[in-house]
PDB file of N, CA and C in Angstrom:
ATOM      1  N   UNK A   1      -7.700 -22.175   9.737  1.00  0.00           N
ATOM      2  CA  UNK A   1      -6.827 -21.155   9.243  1.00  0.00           C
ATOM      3  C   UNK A   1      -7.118 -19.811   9.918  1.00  0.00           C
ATOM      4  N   UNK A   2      -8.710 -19.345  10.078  1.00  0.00           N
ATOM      5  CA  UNK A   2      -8.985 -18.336  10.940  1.00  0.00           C
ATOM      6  C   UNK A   2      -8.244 -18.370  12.178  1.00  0.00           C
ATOM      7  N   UNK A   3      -8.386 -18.964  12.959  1.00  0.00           N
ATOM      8  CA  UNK A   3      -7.924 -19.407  14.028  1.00  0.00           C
ATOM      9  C   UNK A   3      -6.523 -18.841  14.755  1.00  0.00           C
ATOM     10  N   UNK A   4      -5.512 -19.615  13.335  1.00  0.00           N
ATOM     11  CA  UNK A   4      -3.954 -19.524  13.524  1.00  0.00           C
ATOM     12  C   UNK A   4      -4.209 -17.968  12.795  1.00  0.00           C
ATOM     13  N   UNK A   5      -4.586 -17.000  11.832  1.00  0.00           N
ATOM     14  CA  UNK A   5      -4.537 -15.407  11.897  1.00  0.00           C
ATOM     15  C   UNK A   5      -4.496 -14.866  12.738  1.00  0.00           C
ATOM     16  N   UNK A   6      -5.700 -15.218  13.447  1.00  0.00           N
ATOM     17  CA  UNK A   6      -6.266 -14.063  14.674  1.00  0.00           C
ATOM     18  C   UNK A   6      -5.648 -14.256  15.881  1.00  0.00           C
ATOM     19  N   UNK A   7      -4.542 -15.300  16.114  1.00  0.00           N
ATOM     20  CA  UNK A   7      -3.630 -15.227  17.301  1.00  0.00           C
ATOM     21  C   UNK A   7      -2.493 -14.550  17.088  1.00  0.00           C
ATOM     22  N   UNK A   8      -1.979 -13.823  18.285  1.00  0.00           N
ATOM     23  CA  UNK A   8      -0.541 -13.282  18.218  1.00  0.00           C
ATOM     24  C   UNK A   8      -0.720 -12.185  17.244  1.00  0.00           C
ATOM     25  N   UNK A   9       0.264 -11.806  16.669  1.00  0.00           N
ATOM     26  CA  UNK A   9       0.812 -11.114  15.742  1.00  0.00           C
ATOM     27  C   UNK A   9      -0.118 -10.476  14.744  1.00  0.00           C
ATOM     28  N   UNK A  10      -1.063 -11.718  13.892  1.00  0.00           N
ATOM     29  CA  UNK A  10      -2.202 -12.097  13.451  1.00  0.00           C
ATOM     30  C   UNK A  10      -3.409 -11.375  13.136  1.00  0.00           C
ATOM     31  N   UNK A  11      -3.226 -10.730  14.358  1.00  0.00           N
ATOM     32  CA  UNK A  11      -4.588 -10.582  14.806  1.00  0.00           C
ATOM     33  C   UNK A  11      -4.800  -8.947  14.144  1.00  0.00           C
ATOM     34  N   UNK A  12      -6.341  -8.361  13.730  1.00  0.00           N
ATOM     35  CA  UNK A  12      -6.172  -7.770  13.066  1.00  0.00           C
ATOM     36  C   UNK A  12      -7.730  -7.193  13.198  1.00  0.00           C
ATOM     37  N   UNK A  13      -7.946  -6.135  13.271  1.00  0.00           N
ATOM     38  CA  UNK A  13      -9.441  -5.433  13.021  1.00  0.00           C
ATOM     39  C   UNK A  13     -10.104  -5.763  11.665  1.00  0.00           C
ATOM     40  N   UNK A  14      -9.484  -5.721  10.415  1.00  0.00           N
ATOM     41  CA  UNK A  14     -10.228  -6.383   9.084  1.00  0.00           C
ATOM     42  C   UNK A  14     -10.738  -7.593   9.585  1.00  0.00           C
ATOM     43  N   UNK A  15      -9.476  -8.567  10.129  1.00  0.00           N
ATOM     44  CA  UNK A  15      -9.879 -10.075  10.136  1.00  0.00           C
ATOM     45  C   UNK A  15     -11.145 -10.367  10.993  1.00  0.00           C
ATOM     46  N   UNK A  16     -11.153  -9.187  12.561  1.00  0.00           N
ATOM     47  CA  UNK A  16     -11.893  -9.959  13.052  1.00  0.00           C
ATOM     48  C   UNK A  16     -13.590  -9.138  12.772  1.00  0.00           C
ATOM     49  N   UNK A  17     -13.418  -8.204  12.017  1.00  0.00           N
ATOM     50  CA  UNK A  17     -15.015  -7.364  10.947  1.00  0.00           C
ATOM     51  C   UNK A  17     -15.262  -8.637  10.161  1.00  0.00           C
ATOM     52  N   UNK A  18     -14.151  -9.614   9.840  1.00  0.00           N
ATOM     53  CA  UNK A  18     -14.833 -10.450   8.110  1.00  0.00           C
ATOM     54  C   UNK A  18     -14.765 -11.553   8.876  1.00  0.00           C
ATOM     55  N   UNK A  19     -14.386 -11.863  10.184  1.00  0.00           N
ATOM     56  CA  UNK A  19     -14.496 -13.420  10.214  1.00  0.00           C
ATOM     57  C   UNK A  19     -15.752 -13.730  10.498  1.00  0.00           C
ATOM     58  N   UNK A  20     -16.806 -13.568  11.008  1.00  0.00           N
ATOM     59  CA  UNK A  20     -18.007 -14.565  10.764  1.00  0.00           C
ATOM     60  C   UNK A  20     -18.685 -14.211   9.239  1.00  0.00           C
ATOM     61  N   UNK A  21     -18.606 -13.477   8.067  1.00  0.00           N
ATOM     62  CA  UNK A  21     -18.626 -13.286   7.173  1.00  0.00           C
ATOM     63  C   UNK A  21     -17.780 -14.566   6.418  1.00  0.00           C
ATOM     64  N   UNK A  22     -16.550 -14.657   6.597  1.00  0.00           N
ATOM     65  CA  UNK A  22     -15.244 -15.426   5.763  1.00  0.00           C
ATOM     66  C   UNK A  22     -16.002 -16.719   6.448  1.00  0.00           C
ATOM     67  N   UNK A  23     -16.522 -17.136   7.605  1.00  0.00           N
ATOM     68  CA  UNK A  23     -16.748 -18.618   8.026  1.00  0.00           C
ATOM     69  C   UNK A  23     -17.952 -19.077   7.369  1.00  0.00           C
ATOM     70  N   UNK A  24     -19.074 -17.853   6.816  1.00  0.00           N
ATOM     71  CA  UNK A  24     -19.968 -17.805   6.308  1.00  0.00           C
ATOM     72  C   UNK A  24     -19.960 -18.215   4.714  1.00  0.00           C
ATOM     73  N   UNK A  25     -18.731 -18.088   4.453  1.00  0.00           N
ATOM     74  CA  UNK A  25     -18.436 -17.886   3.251  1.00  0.00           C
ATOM     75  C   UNK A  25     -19.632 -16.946   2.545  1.00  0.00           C
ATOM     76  N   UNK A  26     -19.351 -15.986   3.123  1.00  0.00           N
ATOM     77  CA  UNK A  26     -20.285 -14.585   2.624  1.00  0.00           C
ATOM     78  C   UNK A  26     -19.420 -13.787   1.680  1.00  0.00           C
ATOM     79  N   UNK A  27     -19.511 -13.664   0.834  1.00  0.00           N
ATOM     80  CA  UNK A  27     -18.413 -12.484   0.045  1.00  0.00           C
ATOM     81  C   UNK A  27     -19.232 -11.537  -0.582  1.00  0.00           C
ATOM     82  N   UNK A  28     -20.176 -10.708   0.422  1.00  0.00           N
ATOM     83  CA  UNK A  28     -21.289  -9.976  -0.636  1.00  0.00           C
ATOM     84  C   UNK A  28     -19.983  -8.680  -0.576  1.00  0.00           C
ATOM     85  N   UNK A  29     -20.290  -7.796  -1.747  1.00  0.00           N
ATOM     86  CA  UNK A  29     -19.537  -6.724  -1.949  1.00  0.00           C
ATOM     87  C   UNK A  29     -19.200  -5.578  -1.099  1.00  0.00           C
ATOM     88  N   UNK A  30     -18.478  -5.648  -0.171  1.00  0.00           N
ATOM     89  CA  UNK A  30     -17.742  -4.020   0.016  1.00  0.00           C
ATOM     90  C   UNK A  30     -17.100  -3.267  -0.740  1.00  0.00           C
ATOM     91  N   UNK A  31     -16.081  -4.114  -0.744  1.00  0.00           N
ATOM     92  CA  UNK A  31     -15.023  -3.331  -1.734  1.00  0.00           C
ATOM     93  C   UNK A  31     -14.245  -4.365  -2.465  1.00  0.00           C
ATOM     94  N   UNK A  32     -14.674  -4.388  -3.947  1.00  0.00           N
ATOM     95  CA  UNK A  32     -14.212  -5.663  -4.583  1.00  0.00           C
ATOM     96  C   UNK A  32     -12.587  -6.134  -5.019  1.00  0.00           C
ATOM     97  N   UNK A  33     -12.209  -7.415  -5.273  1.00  0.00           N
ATOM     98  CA  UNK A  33     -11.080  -8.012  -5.273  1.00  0.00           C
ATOM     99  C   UNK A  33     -10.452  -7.460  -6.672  1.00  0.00           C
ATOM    100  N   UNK A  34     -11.358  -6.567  -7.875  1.00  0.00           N
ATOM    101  CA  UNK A  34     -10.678  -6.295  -9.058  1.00  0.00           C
ATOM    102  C   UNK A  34     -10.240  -4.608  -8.349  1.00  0.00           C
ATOM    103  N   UNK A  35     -10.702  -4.151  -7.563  1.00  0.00           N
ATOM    104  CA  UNK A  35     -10.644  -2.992  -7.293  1.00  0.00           C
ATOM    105  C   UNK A  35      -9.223  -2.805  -6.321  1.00  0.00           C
ATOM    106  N   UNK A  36      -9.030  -4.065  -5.828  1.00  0.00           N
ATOM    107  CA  UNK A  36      -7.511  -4.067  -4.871  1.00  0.00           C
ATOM    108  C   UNK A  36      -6.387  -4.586  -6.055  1.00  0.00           C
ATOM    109  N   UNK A  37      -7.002  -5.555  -6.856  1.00  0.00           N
ATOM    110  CA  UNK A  37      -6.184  -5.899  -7.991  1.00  0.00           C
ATOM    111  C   UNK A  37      -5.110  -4.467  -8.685  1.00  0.00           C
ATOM    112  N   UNK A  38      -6.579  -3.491  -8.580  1.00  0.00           N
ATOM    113  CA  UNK A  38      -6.304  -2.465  -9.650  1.00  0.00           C
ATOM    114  C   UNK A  38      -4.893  -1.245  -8.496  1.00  0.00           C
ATOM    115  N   UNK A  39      -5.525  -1.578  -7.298  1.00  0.00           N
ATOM    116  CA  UNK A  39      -4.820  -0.459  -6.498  1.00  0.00           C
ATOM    117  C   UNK A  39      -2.945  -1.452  -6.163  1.00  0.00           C
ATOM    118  N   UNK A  40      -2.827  -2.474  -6.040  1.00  0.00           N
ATOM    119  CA  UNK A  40      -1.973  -3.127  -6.208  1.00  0.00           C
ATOM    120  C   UNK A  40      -1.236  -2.822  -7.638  1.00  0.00           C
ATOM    121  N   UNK A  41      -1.681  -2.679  -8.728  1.00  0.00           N
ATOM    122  CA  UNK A  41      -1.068  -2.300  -9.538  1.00  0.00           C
ATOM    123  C   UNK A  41      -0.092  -1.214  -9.543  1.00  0.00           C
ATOM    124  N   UNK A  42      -1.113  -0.153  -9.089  1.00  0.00           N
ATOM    125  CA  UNK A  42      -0.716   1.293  -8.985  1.00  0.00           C
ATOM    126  C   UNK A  42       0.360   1.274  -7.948  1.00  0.00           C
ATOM    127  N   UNK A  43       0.525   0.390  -7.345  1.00  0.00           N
ATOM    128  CA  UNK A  43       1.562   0.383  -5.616  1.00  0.00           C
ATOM    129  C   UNK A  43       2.752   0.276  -7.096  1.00  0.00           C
ATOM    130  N   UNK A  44       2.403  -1.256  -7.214  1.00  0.00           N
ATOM    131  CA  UNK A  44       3.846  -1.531  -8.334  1.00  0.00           C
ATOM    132  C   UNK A  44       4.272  -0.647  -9.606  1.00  0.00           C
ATOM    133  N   UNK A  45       3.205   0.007 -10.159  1.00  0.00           N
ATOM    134  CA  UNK A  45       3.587   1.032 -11.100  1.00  0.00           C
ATOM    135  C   UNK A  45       4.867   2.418 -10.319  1.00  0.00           C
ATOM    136  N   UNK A  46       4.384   2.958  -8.812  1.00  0.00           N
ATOM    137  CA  UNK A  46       4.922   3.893  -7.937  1.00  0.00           C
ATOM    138  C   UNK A  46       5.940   3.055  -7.591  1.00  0.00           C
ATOM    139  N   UNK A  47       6.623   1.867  -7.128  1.00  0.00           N
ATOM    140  CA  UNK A  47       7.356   1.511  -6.739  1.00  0.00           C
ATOM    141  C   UNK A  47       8.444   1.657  -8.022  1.00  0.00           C
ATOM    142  N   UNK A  48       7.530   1.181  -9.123  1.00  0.00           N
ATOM    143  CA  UNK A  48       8.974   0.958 -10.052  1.00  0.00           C
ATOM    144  C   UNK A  48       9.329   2.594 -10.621  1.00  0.00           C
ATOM    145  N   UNK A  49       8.669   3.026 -10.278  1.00  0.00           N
ATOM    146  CA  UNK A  49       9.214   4.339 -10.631  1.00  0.00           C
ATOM    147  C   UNK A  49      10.444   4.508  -9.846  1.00  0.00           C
ATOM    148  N   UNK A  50      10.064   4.407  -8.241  1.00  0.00           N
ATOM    149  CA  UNK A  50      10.838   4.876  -7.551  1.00  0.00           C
ATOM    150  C   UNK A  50      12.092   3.682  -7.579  1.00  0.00           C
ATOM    151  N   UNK A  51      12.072   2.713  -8.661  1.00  0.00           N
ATOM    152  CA  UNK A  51      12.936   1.617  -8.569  1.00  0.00           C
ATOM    153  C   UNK A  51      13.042   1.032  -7.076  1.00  0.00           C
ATOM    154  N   UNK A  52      12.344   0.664  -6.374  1.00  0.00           N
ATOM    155  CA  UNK A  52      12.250  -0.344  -5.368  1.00  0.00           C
ATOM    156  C   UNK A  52      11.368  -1.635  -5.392  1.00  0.00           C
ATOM    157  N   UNK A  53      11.744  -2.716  -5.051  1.00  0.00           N
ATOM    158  CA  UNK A  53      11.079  -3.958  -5.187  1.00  0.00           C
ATOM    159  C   UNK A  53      10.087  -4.132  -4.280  1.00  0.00           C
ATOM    160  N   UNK A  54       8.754  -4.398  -4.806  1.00  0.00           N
ATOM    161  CA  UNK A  54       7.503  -4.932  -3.991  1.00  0.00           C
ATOM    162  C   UNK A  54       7.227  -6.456  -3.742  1.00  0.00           C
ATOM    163  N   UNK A  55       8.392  -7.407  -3.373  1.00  0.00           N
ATOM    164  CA  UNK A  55       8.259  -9.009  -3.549  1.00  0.00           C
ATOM    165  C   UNK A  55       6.885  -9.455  -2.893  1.00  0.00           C
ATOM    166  N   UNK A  56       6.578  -8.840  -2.121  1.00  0.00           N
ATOM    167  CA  UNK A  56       5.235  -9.721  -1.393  1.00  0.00           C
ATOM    168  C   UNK A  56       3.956  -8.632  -2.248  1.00  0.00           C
ATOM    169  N   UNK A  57       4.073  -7.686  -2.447  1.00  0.00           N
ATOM    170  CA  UNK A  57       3.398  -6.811  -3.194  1.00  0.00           C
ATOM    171  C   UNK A  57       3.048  -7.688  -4.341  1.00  0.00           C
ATOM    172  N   UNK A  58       4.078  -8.364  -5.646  1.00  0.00           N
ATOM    173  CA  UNK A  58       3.790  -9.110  -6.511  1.00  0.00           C
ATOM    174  C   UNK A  58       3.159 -10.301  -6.363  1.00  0.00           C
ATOM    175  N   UNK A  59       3.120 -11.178  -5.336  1.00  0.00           N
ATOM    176  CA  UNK A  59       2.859 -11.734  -4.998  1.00  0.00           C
ATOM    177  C   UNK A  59       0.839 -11.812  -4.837  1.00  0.00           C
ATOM    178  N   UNK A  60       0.656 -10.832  -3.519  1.00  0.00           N
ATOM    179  CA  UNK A  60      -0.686 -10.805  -3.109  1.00  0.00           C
ATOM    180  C   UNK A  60      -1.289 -10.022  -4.575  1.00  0.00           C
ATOM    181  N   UNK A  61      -0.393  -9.338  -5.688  1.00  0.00           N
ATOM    182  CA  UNK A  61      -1.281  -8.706  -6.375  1.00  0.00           C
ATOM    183  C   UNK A  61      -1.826  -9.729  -7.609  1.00  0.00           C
ATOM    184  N   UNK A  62      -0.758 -11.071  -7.315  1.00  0.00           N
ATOM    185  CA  UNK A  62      -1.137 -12.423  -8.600  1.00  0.00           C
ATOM    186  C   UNK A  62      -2.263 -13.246  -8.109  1.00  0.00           C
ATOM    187  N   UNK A  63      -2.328 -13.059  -6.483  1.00  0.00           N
ATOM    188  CA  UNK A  63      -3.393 -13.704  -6.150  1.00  0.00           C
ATOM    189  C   UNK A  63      -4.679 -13.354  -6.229  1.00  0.00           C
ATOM    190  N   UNK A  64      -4.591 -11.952  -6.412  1.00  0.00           N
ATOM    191  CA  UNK A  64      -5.875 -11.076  -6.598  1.00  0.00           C
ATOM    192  C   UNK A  64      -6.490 -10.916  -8.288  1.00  0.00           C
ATOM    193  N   UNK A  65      -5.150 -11.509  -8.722  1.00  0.00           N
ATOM    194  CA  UNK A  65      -5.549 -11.778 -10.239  1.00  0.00           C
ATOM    195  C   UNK A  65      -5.802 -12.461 -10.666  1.00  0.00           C
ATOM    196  N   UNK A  66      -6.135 -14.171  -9.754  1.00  0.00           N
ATOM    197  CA  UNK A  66      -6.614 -15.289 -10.097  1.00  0.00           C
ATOM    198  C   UNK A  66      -8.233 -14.681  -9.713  1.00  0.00           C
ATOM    199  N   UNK A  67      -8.568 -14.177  -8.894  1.00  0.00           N
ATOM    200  CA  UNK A  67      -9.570 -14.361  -8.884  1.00  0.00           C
ATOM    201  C   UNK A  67     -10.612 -13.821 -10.529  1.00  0.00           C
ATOM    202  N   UNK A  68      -9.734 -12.799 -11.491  1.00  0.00           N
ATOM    203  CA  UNK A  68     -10.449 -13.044 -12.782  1.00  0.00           C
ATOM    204  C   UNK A  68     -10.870 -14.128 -13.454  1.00  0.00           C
ATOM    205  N   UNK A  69      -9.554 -14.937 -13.234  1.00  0.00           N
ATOM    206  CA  UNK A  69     -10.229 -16.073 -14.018  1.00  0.00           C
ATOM    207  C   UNK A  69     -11.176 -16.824 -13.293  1.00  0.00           C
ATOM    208  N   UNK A  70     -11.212 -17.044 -11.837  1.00  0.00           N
ATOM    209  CA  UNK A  70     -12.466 -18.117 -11.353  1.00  0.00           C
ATOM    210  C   UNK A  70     -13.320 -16.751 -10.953  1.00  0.00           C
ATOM    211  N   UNK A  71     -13.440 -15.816 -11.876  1.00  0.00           N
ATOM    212  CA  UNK A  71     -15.304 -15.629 -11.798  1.00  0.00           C
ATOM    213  C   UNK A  71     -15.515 -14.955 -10.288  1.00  0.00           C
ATOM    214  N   UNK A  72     -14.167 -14.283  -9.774  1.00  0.00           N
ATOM    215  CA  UNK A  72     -14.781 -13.738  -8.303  1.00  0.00           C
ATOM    216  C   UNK A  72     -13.983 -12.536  -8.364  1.00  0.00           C
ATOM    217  N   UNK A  73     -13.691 -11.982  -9.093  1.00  0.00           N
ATOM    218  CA  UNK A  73     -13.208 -10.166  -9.290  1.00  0.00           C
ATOM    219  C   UNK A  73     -14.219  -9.006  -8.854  1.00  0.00           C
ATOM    220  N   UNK A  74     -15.875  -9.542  -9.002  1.00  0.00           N
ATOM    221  CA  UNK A  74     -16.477  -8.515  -8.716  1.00  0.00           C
ATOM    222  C   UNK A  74     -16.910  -8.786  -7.128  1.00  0.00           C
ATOM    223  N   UNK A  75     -16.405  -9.998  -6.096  1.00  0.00           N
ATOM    224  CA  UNK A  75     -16.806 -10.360  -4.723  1.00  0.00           C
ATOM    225  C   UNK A  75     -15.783  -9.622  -4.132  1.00  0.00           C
ATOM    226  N   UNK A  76     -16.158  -9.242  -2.911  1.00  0.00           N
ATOM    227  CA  UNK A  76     -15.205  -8.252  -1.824  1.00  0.00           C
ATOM    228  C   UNK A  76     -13.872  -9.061  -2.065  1.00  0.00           C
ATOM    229  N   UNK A  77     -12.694  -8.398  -1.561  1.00  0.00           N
ATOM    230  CA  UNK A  77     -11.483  -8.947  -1.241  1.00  0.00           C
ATOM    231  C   UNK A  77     -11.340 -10.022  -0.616  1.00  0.00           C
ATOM    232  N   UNK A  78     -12.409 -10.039   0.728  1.00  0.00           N
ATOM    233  CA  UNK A  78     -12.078 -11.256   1.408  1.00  0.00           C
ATOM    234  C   UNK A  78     -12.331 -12.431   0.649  1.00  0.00           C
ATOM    235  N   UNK A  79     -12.580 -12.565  -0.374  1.00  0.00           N
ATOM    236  CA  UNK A  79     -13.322 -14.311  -1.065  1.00  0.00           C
ATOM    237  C   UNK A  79     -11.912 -14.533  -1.614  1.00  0.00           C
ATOM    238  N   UNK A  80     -10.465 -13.740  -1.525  1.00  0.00           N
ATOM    239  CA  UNK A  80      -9.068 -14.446  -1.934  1.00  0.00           C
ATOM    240  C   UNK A  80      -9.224 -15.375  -1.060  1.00  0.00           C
ATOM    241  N   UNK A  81      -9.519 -15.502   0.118  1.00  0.00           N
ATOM    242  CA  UNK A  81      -9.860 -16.800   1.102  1.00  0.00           C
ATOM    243  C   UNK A  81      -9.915 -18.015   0.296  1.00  0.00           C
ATOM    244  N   UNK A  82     -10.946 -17.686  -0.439  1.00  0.00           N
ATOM    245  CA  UNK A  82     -10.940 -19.119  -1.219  1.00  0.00           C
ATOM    246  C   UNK A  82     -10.111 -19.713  -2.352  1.00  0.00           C
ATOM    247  N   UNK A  83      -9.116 -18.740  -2.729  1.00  0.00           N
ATOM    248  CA  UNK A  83      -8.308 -19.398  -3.092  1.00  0.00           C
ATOM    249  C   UNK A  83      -7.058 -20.510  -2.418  1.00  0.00           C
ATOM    250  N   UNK A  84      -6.791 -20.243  -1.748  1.00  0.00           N
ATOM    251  CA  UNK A  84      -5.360 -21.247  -0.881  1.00  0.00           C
ATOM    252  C   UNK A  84      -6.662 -22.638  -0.582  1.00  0.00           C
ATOM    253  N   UNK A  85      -7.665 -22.602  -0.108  1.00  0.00           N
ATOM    254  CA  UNK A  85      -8.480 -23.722   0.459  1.00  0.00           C
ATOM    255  C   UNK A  85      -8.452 -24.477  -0.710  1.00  0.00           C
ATOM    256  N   UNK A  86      -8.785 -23.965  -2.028  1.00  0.00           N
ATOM    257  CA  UNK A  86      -9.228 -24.839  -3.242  1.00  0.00           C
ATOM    258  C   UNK A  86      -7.266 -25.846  -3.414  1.00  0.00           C
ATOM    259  N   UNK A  87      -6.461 -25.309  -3.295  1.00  0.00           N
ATOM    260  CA  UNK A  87      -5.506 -25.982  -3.399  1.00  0.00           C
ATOM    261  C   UNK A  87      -4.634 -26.784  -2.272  1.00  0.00           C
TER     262      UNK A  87
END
């Protein structure tokens, strides 16, 4: 999955700071997944003000909200990684 990111289009300065980290499955804390949860909120709170739709916004912000329930809200952002693999 790394792989097909980091080509083309993909490709990305976060991805390639976390990829031997993400292959590591390292998720020690930078900046945690409840803390993007929380700033994702605030996008969609400002959007609906301004009445415009955030569809992929809702989206990455439900995925960031699974990680409450499996116990990984306080691991950096990058450990959403492990969600799509588990399914």
């Amino acid at each position: 999955m790394l792989d097909i990111l980091a080509s083309g289009a993909g490709t990305s300065g976060v991805l390639d700071a976390k990829r031997e980290k993400l292959l590591a499955e390292d998720f020690s804390t930078q900046f945690s997944s409840a803390l993007i949860y929380k700033d994702l909120h605030y996008l969609q709170d400002l959007a609906n003000l301004s009445k415009r739709p955030l569809f992929t916004c809702a989206v990455v912000k439900e995925l960031y909200g699974m990680t409450f329930s499996k116990d990984m809200d306080k691991l950096d952002f990058s450990a959403i990684y492990k969600i799509p693999k588990e399914y």
